[in-house]
N, C-alpha and C. Protein backbone atom coordinates (compact mmCIF):
# COMPACT_ATOMS: atom_id res chain seq x y z
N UNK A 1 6.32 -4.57 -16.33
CA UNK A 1 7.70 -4.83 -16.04
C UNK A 1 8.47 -4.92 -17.36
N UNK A 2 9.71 -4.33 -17.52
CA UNK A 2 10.52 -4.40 -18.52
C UNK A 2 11.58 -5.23 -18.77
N UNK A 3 11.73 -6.56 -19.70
CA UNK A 3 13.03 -7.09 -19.61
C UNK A 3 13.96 -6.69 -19.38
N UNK A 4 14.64 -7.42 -18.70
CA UNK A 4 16.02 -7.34 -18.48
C UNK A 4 16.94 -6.86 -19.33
N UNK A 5 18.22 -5.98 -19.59
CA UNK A 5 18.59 -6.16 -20.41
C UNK A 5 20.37 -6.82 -20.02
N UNK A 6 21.22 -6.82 -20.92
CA UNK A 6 22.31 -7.63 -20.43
C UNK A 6 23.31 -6.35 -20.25
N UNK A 7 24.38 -6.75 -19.09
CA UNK A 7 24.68 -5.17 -18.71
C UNK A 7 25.77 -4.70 -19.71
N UNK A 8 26.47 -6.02 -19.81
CA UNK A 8 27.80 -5.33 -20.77
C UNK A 8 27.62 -5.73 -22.45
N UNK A 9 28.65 -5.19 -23.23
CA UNK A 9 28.25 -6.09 -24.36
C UNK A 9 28.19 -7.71 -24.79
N UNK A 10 30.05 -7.64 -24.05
CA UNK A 10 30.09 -9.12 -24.14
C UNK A 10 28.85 -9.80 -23.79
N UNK A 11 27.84 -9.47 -22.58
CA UNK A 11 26.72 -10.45 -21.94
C UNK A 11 25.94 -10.37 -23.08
N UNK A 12 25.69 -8.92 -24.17
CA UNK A 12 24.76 -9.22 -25.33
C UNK A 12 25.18 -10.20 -26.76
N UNK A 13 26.24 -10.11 -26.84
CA UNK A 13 26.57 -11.55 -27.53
C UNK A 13 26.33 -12.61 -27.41
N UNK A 14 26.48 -12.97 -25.75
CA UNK A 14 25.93 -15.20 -25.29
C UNK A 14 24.73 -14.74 -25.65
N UNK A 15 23.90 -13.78 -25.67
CA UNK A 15 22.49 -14.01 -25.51
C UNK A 15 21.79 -14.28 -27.21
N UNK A 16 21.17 -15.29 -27.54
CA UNK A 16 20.50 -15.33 -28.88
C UNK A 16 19.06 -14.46 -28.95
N UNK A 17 18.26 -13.48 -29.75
CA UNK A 17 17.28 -13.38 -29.59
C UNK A 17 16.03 -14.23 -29.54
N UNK A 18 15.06 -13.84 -28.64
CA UNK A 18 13.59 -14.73 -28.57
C UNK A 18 13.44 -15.31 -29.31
N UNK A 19 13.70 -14.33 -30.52
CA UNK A 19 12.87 -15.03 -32.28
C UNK A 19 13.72 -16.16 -32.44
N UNK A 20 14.83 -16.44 -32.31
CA UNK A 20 15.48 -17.87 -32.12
C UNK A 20 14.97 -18.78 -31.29
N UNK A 21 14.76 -18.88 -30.49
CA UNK A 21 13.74 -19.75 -29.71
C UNK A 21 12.39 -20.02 -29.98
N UNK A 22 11.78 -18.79 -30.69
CA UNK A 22 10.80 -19.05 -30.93
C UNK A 22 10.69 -20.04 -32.98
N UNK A 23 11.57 -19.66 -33.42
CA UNK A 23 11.75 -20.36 -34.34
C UNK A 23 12.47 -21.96 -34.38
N UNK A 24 12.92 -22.27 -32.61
CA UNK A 24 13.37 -23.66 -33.05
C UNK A 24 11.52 -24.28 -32.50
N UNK A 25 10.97 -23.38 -31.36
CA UNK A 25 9.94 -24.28 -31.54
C UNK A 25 8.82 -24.21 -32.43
N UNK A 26 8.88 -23.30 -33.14
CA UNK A 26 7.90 -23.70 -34.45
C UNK A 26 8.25 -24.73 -35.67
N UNK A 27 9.94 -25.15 -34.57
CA UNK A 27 10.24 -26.53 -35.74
C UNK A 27 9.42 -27.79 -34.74
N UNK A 28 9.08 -27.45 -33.84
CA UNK A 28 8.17 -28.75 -33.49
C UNK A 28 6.67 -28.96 -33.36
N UNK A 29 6.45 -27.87 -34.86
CA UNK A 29 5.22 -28.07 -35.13
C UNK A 29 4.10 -28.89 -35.69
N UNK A 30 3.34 -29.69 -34.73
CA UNK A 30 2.55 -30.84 -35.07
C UNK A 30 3.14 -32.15 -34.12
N UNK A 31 4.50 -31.77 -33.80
CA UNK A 31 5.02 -32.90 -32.88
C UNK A 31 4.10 -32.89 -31.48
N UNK A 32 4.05 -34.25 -31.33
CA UNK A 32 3.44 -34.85 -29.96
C UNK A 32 4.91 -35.37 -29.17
N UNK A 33 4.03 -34.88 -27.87
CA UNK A 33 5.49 -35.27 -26.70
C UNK A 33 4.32 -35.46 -25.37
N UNK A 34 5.33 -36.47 -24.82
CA UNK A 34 4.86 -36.62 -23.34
C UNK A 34 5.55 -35.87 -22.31
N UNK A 35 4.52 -34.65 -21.08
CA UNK A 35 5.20 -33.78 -20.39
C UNK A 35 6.08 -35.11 -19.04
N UNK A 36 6.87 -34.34 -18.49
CA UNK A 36 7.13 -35.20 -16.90
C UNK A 36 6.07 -35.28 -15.58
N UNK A 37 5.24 -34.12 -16.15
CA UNK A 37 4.07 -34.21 -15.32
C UNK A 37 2.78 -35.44 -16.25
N UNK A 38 3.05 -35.73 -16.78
CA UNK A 38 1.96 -37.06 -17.49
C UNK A 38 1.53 -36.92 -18.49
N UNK A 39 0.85 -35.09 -18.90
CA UNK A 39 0.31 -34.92 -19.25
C UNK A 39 0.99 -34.80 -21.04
N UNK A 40 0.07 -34.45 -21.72
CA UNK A 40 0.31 -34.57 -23.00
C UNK A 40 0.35 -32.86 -23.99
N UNK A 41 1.55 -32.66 -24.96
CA UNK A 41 1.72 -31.63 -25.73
C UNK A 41 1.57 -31.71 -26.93
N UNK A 42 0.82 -31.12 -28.12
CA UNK A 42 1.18 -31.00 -29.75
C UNK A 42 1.53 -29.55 -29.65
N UNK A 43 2.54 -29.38 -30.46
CA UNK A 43 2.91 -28.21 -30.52
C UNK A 43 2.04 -27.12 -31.82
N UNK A 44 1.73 -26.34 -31.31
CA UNK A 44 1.37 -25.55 -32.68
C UNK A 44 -0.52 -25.89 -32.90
N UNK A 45 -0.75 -26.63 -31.40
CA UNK A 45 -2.01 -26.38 -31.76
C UNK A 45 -2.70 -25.67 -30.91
N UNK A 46 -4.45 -25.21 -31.52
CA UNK A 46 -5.11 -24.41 -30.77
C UNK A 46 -5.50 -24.54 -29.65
N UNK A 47 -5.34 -26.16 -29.07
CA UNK A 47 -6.21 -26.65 -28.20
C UNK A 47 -5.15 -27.12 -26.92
N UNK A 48 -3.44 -26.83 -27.67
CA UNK A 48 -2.78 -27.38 -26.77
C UNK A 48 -2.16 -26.98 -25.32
N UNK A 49 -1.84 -27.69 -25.12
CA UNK A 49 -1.15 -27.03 -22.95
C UNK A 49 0.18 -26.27 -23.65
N UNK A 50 -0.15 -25.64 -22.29
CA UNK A 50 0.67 -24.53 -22.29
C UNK A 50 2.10 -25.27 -21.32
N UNK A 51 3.27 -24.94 -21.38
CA UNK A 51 4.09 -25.63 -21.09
C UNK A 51 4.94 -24.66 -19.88
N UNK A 52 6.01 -25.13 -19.12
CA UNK A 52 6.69 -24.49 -17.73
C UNK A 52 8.10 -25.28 -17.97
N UNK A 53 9.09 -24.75 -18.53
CA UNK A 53 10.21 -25.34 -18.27
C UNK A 53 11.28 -24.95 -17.55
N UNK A 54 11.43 -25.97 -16.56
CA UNK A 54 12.06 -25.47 -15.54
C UNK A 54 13.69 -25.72 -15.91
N UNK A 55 14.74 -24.55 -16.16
CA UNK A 55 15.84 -25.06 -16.05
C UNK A 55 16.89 -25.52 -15.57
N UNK A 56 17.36 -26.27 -15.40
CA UNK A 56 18.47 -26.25 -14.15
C UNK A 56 19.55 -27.79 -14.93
N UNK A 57 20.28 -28.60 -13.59
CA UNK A 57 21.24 -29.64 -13.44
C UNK A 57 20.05 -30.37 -14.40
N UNK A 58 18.55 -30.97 -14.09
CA UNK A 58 17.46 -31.48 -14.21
C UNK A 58 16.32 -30.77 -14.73
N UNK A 59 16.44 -30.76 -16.32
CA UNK A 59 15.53 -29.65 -17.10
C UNK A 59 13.80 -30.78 -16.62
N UNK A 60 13.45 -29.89 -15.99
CA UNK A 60 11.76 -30.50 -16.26
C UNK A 60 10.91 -29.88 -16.97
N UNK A 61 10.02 -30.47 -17.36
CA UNK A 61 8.69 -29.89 -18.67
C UNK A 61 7.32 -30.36 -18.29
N UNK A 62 6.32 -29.36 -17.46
CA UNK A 62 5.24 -29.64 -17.24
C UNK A 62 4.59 -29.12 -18.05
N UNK A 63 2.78 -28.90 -17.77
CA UNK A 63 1.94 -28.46 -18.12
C UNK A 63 2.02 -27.15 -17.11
N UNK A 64 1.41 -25.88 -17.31
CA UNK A 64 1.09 -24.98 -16.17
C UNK A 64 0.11 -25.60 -15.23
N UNK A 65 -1.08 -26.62 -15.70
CA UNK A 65 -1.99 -27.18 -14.76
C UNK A 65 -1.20 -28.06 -13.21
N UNK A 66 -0.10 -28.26 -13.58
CA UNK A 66 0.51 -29.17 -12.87
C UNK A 66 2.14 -28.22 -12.22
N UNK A 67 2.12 -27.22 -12.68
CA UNK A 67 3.47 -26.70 -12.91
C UNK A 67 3.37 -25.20 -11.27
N UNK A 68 2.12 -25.13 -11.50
CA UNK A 68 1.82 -23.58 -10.61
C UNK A 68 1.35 -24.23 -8.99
């Protein structure tokens, strides 16, 4: 399947690229956080959960173990 892309230009402007997202969370690298499902995150490690964030009114942040 192929991303989406945005139809007009204006829609490609609001949009920031991945690599921005992916660079604010490699600023929370080594940080520990508690998910809403209980469970526990370090970011940036080999061993850590994989995460599901759901967006909406009520952003939630599980584990996929708890999330699927």
């Amino acid at each position: 399947m192929l991303p989406a892309e945005p139809r007009t230009s204006n829609q490609k402007q609001e949009y920031a690229s991945v690599d921005e997202l992916k660079t604010i969370i490699h600023q929370l690298r080594g940080k520990k956080f508690m998910l809403d499902c209980g469970h526990k995150i370090t970011f940036g490690y080999f061993l850590g959960n994989d995460i599901i964030i759901r967006n909406g009114k009520d952003i939630k942040i599980t584990c996929t173990d708890c999330g699927y």
